[in-house]
N, C-alpha and C. Protein backbone atom coordinates (compact mmCIF):
# COMPACT_ATOMS: atom_id res chain seq x y z
N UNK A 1 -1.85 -4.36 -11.68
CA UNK A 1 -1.51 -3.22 -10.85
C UNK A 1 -0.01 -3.24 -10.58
N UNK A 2 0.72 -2.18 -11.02
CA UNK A 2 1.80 -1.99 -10.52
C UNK A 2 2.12 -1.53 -9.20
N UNK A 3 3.74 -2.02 -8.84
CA UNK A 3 3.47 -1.26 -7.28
C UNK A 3 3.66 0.38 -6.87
N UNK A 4 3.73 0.98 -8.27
CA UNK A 4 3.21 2.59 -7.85
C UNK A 4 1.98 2.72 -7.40
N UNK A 5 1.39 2.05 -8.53
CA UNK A 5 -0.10 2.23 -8.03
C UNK A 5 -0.33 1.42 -6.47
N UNK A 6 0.43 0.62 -6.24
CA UNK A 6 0.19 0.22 -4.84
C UNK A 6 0.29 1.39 -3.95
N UNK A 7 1.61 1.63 -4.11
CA UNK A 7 2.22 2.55 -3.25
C UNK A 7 0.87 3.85 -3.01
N UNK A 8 0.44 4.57 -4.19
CA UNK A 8 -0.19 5.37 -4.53
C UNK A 8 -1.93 5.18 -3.73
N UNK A 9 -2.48 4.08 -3.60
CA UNK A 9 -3.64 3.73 -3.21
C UNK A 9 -3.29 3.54 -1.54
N UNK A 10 -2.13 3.10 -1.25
CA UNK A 10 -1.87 3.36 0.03
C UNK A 10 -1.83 4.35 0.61
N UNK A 11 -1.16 5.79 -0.18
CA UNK A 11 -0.97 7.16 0.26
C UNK A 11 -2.48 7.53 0.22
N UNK A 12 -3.35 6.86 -0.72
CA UNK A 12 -4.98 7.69 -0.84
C UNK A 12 -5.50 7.32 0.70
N UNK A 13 -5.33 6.31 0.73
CA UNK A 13 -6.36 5.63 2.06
C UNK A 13 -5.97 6.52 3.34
N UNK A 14 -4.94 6.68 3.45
CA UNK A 14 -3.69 7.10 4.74
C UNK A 14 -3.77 8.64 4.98
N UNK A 15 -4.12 8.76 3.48
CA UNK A 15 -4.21 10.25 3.89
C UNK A 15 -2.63 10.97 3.99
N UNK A 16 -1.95 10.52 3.20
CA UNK A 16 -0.24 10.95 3.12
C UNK A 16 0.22 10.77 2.07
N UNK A 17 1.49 11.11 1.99
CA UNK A 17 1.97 11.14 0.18
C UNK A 17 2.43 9.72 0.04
N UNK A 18 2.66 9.65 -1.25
CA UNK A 18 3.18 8.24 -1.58
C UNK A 18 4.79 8.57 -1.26
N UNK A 19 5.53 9.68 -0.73
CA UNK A 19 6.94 9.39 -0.65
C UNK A 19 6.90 9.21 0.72
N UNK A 20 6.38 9.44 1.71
CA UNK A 20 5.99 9.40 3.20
C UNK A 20 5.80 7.59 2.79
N UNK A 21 4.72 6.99 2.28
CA UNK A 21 4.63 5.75 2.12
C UNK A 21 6.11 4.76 2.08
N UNK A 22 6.39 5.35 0.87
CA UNK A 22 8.07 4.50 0.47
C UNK A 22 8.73 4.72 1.97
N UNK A 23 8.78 5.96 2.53
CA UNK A 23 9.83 6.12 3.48
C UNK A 23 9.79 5.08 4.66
N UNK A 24 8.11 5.22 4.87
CA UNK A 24 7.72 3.46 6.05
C UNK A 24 8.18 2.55 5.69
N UNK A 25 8.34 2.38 4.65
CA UNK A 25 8.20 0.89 3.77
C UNK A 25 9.60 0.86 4.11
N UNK A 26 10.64 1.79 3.47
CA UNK A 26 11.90 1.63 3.62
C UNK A 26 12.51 1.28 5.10
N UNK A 27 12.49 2.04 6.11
CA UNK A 27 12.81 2.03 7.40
C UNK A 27 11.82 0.91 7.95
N UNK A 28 10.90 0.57 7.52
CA UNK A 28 10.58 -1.22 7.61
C UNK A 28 11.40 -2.34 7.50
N UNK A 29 11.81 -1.58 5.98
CA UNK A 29 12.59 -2.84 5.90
C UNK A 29 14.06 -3.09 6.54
N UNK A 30 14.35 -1.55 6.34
CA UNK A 30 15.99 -1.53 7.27
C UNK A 30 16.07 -1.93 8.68
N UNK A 31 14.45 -1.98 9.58
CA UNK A 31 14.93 -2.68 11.01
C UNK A 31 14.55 -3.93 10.69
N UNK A 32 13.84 -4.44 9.64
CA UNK A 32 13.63 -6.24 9.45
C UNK A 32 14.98 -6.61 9.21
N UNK A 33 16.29 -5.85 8.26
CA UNK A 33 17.38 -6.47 7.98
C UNK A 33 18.22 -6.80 9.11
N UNK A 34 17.87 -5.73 10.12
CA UNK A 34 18.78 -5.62 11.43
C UNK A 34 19.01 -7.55 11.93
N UNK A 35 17.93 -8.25 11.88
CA UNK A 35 18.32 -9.58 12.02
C UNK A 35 18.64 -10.38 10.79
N UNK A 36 20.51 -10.80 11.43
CA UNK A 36 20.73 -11.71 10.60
C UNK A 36 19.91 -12.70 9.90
N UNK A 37 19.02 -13.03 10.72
CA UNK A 37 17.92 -14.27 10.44
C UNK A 37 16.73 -14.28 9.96
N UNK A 38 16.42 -12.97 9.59
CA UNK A 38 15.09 -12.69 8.88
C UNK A 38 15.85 -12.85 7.70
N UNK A 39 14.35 -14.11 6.70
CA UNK A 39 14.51 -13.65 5.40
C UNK A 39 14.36 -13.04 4.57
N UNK A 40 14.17 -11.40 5.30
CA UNK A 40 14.42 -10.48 4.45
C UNK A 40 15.16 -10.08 3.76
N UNK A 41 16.96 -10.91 4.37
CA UNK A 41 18.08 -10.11 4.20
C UNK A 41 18.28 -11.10 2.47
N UNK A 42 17.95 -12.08 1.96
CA UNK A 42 17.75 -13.08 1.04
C UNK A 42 17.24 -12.28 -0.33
N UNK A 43 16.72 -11.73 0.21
CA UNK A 43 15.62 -10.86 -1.11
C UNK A 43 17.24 -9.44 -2.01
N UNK A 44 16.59 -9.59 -3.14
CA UNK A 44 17.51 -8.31 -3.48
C UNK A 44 18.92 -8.81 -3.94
N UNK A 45 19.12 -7.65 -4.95
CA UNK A 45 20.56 -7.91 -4.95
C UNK A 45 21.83 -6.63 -4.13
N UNK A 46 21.22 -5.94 -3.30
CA UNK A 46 22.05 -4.95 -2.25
C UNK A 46 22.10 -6.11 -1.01
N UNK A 47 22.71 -4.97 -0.44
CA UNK A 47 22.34 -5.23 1.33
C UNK A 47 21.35 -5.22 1.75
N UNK A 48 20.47 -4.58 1.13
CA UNK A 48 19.18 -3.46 1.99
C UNK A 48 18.23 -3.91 0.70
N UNK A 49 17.51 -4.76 0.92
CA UNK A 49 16.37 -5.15 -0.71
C UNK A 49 15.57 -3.60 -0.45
N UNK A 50 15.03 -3.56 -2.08
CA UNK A 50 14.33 -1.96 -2.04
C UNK A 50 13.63 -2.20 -2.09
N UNK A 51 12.42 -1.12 -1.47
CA UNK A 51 10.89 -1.77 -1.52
C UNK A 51 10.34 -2.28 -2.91
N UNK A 52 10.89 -2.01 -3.87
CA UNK A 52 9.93 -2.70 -5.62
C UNK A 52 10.98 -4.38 -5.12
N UNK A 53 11.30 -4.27 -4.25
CA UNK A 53 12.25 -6.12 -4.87
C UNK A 53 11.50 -6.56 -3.37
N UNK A 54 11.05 -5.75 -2.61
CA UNK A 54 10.32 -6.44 -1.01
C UNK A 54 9.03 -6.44 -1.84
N UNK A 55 8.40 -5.90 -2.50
CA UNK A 55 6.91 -5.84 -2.38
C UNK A 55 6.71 -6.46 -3.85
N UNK A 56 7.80 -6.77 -4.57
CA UNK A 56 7.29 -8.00 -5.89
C UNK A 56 7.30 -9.38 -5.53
N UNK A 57 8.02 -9.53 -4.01
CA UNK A 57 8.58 -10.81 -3.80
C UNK A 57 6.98 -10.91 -2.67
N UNK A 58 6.51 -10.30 -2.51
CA UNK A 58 5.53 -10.44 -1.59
C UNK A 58 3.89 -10.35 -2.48
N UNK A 59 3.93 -9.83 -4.01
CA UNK A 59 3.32 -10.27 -4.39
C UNK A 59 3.66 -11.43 -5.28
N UNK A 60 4.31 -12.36 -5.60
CA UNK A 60 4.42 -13.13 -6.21
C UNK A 60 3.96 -14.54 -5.28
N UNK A 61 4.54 -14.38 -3.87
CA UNK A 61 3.95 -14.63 -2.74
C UNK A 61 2.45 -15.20 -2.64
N UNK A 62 2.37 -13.82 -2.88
CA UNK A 62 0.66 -13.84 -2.61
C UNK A 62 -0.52 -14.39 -3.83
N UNK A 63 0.26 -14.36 -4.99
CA UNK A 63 -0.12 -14.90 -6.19
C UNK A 63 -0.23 -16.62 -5.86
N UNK A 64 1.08 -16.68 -5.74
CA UNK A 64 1.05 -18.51 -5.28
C UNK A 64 0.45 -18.77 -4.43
N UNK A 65 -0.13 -18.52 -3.39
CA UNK A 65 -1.24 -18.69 -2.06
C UNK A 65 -2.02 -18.51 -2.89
N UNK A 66 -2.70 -18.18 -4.04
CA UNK A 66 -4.19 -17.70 -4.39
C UNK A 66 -4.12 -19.42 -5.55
N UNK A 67 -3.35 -19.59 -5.90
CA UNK A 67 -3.14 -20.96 -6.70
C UNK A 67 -3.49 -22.31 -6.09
N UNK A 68 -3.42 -22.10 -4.71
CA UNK A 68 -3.44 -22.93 -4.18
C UNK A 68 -4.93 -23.53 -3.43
């Protein structure tokens, strides 16, 4: 599963579009960056990681927890 199709199965459930989706996701992530100290700000190669570089790093994440 790619994360369109993530994105996309999220907008089904929610009942909203998948660009409404990205837009949470985004302004998620822009008040997680707000602290210096979240390692959110680690992820990415911007300032601001984009949601495909937040949500591969969170499934790769979640891949290694299932290994375990």
């Amino acid at each position: 599963m790619n994360i369109n199709d993530i994105l996309k199965e999220i907008a089904v459930k929610n009942g909203v579009s998948e660009e409404e989706v990205r837009r949470e996701i985004e302004a998620s992530i822009a008040e997680a960056c707000k602290d210096p100290k979240n390692p959110i700000n680690k992820l990415g190669k911007g300032r601001v990681p984009t949601t495909e570089e937040v949500m591969e790093h969170v499934l790769k994440e979640v891949a290694k927890s299932q290994m375990n």
